[in-house]
N, C-alpha and C. Protein backbone atom coordinates (compact mmCIF):
# COMPACT_ATOMS: atom_id res chain seq x y z
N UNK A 1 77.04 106.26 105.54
CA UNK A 1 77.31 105.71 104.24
C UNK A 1 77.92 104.32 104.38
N UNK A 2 77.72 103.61 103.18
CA UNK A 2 78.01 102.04 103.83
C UNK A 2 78.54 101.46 102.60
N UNK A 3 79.13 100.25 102.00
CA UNK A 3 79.56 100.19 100.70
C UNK A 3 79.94 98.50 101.20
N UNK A 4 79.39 97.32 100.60
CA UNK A 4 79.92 95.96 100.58
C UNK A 4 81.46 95.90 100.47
N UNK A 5 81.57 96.96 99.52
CA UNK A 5 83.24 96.83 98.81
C UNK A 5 84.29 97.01 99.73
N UNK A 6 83.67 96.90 101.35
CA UNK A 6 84.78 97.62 102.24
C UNK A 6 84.01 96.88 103.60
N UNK A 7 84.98 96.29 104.71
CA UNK A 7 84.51 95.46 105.72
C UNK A 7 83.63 96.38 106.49
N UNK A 8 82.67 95.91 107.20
CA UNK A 8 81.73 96.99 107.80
C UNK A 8 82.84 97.15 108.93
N UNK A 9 82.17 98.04 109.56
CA UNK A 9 82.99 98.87 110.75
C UNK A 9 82.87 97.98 111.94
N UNK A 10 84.09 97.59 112.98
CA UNK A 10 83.96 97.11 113.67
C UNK A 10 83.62 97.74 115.15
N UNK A 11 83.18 98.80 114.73
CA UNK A 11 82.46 99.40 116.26
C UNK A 11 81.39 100.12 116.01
N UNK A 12 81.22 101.23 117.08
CA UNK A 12 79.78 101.82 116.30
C UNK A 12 80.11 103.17 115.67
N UNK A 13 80.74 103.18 114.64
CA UNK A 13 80.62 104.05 113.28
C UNK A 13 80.32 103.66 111.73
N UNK A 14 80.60 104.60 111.50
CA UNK A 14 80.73 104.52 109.93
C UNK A 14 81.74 104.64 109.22
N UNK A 15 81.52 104.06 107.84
CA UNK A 15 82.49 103.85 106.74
C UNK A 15 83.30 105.35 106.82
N UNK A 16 82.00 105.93 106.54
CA UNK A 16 82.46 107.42 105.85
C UNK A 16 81.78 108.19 106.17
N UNK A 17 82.01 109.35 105.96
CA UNK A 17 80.55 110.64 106.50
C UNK A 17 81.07 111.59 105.12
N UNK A 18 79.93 111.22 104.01
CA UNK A 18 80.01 112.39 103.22
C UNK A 18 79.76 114.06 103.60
N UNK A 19 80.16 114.94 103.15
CA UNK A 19 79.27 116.51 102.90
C UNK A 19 79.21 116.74 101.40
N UNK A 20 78.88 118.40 101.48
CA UNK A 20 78.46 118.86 99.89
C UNK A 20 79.89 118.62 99.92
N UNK A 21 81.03 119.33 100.53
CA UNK A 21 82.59 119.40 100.02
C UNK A 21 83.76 118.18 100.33
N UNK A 22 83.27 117.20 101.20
CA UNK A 22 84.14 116.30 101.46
C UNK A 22 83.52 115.14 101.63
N UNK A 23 84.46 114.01 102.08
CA UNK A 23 84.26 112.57 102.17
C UNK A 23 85.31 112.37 103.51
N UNK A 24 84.84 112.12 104.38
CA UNK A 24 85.91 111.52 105.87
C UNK A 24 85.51 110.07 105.54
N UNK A 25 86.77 109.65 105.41
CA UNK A 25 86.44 108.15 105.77
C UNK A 25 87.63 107.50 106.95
N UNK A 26 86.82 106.77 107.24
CA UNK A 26 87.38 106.17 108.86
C UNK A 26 88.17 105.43 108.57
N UNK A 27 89.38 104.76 109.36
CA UNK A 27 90.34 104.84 109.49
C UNK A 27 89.85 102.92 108.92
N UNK A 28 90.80 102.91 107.88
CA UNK A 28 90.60 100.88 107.20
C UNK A 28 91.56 100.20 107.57
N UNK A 29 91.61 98.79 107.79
CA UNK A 29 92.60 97.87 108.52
C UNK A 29 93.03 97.15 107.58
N UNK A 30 93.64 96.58 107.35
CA UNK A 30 93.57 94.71 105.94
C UNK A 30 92.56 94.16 106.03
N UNK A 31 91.51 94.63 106.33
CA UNK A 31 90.32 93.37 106.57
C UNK A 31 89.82 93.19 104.99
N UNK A 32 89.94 91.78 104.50
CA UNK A 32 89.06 91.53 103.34
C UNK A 32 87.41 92.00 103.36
N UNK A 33 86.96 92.45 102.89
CA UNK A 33 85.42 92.77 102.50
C UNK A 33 84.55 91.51 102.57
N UNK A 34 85.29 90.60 101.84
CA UNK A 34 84.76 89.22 101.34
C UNK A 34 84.76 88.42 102.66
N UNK A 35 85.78 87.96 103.45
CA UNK A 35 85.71 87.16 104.57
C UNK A 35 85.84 87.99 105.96
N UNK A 36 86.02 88.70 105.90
CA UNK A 36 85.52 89.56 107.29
C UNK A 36 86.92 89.49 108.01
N UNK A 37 88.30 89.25 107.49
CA UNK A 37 89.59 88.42 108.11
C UNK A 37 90.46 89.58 107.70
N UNK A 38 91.38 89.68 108.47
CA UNK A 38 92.55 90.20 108.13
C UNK A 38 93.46 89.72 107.17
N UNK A 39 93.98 90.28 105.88
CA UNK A 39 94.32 89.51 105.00
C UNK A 39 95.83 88.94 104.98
N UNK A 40 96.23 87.81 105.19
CA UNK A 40 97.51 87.40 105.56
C UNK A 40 98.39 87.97 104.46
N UNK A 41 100.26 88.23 104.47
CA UNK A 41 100.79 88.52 103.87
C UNK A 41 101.51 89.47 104.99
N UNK A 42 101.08 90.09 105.72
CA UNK A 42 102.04 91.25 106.72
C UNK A 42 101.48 92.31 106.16
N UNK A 43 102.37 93.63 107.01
CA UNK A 43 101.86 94.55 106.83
C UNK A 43 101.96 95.32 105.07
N UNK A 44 102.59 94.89 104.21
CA UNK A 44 102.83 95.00 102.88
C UNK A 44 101.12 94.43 102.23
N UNK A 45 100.90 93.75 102.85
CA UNK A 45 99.25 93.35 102.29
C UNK A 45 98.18 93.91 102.96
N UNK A 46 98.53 93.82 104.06
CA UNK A 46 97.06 94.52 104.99
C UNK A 46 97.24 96.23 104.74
N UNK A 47 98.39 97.10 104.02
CA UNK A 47 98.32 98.37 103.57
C UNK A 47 98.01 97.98 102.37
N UNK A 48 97.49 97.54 101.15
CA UNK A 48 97.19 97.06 100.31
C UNK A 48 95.67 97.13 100.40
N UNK A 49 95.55 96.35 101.57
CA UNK A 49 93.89 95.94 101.65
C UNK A 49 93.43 97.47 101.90
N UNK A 50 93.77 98.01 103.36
CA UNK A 50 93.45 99.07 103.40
C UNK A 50 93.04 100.25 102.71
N UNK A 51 93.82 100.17 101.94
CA UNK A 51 93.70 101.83 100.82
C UNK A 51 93.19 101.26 99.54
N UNK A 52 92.92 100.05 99.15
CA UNK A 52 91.49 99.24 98.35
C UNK A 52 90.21 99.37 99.05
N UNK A 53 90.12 99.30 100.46
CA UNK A 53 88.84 99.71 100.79
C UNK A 53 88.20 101.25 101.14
N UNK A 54 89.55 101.95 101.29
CA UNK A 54 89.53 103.06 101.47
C UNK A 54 89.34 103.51 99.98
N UNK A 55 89.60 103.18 98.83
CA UNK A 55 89.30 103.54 97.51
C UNK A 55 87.58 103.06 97.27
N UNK A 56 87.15 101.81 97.93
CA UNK A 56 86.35 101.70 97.42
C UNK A 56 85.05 101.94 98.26
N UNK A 57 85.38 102.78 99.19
CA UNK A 57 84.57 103.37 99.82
C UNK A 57 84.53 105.14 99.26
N UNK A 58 85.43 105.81 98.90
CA UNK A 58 85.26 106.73 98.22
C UNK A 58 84.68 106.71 97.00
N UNK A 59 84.76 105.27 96.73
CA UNK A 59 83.60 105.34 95.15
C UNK A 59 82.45 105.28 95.15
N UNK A 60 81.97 104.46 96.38
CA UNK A 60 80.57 104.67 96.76
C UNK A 60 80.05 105.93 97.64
N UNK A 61 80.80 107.10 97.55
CA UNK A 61 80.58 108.35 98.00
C UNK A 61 80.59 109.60 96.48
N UNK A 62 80.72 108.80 95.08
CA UNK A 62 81.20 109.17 94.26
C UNK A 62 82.28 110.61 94.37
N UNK A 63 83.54 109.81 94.85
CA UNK A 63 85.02 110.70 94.88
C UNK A 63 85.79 109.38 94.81
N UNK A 64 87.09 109.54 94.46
CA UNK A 64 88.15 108.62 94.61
C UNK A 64 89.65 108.82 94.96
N UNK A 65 90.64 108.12 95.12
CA UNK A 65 91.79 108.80 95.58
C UNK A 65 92.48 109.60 95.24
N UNK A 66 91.64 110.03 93.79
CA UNK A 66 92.53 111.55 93.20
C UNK A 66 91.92 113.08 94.04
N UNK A 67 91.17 112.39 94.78
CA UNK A 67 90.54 113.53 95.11
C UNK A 67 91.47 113.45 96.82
N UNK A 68 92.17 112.78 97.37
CA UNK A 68 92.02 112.34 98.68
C UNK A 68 93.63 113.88 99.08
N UNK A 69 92.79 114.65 100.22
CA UNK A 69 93.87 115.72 100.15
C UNK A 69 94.76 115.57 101.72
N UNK A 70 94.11 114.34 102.43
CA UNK A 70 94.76 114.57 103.84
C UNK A 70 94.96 112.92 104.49
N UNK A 71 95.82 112.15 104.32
CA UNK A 71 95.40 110.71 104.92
C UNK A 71 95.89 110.97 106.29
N UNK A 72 95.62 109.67 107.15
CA UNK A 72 96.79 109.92 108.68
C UNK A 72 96.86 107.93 108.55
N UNK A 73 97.82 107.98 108.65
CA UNK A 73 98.56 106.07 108.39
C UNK A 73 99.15 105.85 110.66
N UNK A 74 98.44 104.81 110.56
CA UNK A 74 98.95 104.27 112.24
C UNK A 74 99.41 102.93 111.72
N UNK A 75 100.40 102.65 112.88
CA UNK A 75 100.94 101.59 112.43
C UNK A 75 101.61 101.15 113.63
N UNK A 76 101.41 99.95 113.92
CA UNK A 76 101.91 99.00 114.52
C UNK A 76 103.88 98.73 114.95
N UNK A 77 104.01 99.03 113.95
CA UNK A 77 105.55 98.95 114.17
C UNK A 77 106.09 99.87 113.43
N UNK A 78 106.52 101.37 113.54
CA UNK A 78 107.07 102.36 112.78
C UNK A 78 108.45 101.79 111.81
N UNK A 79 108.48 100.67 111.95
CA UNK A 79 109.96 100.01 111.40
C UNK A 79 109.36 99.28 110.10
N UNK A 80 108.07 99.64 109.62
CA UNK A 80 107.12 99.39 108.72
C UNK A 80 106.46 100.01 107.82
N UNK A 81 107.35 101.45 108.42
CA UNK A 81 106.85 102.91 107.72
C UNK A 81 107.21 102.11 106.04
N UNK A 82 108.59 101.71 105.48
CA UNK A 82 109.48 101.92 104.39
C UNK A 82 108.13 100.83 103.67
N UNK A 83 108.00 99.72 103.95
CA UNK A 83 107.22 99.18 103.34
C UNK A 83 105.37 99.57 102.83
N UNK A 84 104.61 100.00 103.34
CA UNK A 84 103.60 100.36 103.25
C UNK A 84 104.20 101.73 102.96
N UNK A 85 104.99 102.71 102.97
CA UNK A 85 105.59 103.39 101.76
C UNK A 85 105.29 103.24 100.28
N UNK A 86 105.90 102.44 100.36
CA UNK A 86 105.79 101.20 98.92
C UNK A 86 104.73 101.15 98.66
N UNK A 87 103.77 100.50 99.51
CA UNK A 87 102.78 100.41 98.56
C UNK A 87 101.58 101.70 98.57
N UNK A 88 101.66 102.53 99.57
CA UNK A 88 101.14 103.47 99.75
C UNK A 88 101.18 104.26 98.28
N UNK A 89 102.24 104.30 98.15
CA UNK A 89 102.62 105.21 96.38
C UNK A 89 101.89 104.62 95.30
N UNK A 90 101.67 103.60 95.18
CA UNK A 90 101.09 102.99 93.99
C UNK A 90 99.81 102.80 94.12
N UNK A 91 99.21 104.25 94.80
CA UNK A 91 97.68 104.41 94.98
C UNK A 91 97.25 105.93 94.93
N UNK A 92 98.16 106.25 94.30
CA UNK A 92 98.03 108.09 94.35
C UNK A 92 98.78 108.36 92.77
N UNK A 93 98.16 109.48 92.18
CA UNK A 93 99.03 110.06 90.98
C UNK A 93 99.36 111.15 91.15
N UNK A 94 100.56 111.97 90.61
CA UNK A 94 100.56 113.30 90.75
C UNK A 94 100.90 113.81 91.98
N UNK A 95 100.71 114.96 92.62
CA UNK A 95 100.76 115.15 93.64
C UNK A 95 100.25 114.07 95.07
N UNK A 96 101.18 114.00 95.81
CA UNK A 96 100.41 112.81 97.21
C UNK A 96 99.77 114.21 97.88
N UNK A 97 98.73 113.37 98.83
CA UNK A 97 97.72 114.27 99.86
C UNK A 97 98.86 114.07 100.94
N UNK A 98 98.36 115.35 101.33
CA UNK A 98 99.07 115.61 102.53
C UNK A 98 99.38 114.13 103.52
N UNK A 99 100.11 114.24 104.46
CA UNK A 99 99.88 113.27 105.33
C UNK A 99 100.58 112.96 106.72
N UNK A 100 100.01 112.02 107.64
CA UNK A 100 100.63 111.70 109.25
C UNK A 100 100.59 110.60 109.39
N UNK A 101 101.49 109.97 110.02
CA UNK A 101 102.00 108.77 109.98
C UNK A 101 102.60 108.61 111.82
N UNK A 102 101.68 107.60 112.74
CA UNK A 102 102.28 107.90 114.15
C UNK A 102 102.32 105.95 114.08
N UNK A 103 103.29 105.73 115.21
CA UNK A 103 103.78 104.01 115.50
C UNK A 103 102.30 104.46 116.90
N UNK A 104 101.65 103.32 116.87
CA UNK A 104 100.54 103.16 118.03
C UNK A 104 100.90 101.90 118.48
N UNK A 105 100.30 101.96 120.34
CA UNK A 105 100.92 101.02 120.91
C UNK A 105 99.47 99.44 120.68
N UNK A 106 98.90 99.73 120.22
CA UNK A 106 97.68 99.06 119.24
C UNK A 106 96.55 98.83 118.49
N UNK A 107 96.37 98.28 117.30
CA UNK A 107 95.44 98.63 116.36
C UNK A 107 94.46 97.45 116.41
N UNK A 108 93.20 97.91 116.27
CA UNK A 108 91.85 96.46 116.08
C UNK A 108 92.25 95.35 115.80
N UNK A 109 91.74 94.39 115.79
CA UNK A 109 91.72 93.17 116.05
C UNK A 109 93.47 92.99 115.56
N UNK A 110 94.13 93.32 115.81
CA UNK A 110 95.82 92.81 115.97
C UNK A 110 96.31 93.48 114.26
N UNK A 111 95.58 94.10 113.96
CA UNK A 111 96.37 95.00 112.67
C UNK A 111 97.21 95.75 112.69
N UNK A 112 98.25 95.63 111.78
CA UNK A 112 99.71 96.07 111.27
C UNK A 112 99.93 97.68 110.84
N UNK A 113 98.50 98.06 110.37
CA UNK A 113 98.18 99.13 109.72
C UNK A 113 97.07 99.74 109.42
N UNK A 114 96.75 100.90 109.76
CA UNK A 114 95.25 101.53 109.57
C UNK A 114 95.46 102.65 108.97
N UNK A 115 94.67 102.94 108.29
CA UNK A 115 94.84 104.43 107.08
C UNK A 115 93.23 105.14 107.06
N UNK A 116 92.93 106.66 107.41
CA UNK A 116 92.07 107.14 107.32
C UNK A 116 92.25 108.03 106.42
N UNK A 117 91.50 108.71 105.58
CA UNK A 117 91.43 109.56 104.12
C UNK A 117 90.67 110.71 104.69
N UNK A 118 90.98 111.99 104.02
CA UNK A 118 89.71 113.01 104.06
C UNK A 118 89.75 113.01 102.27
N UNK A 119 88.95 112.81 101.62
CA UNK A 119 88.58 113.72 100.26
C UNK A 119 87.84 114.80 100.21
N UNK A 120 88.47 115.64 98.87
CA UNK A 120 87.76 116.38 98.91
C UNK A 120 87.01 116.78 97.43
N UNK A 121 85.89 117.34 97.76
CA UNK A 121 84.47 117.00 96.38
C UNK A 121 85.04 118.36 95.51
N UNK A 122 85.34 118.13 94.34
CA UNK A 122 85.74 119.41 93.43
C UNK A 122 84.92 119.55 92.38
């Protein structure tokens, strides 16, 4: 599955792998869609970017983040959790999806933050 609205994959996978009951989508960086770049601002923007492409790759799977029941968040500097916190919340209603959150000793092309989704089709 593939969607403009979200940077193509920088290795050899995919966006997402729909089924009849779910949506996996692979793990998104800050990369703008539009310029192929990591979007400056720190990790407060590149978790921003992330879970915008991770939204808008679940729309082109028709599901969206109300549906999203399991994320896993990596991150660059665990001292970064509190912020992408922040903005992590202001992308979910209601109940949050489950979730895992590990500090990695590094992420693609020098990213702050990567977020993978499972949805699920109801």
């Amino acid at each position: 599955m593939r969607t403009s609205d979200a940077p193509a994959p920088v290795g050899p996978y995919s966006q997402a792998v729909a089924t009849e009951s779910s949506v996996y989508v692979a793990g998104q960086l800050g990369i703008d869609p539009a310029t192929g770049a990591m979007v400056p601002g720190g990790v407060t923007a590149q978790a921003r970017q992330a879970l915008t492409n991770v939204a808008a790759i679940l729309g082109e799977a028709g599901s969206s983040m109300a549906d999203v029941a399991k994320t896993t968040v990596f991150l660059a500097d665990f001292d970064d959790f509190a912020a992408v916190n922040e903005v992590y919340s202001t992308f979910f209603e209601g109940v949050f999806p489950a979730r895992s959150a590990f500090e990695v000793v590094r992420l693609p092309l020098g990213g702050l933050v990567e977020i993978e989704a499972i949805a699920v089709r109801r």
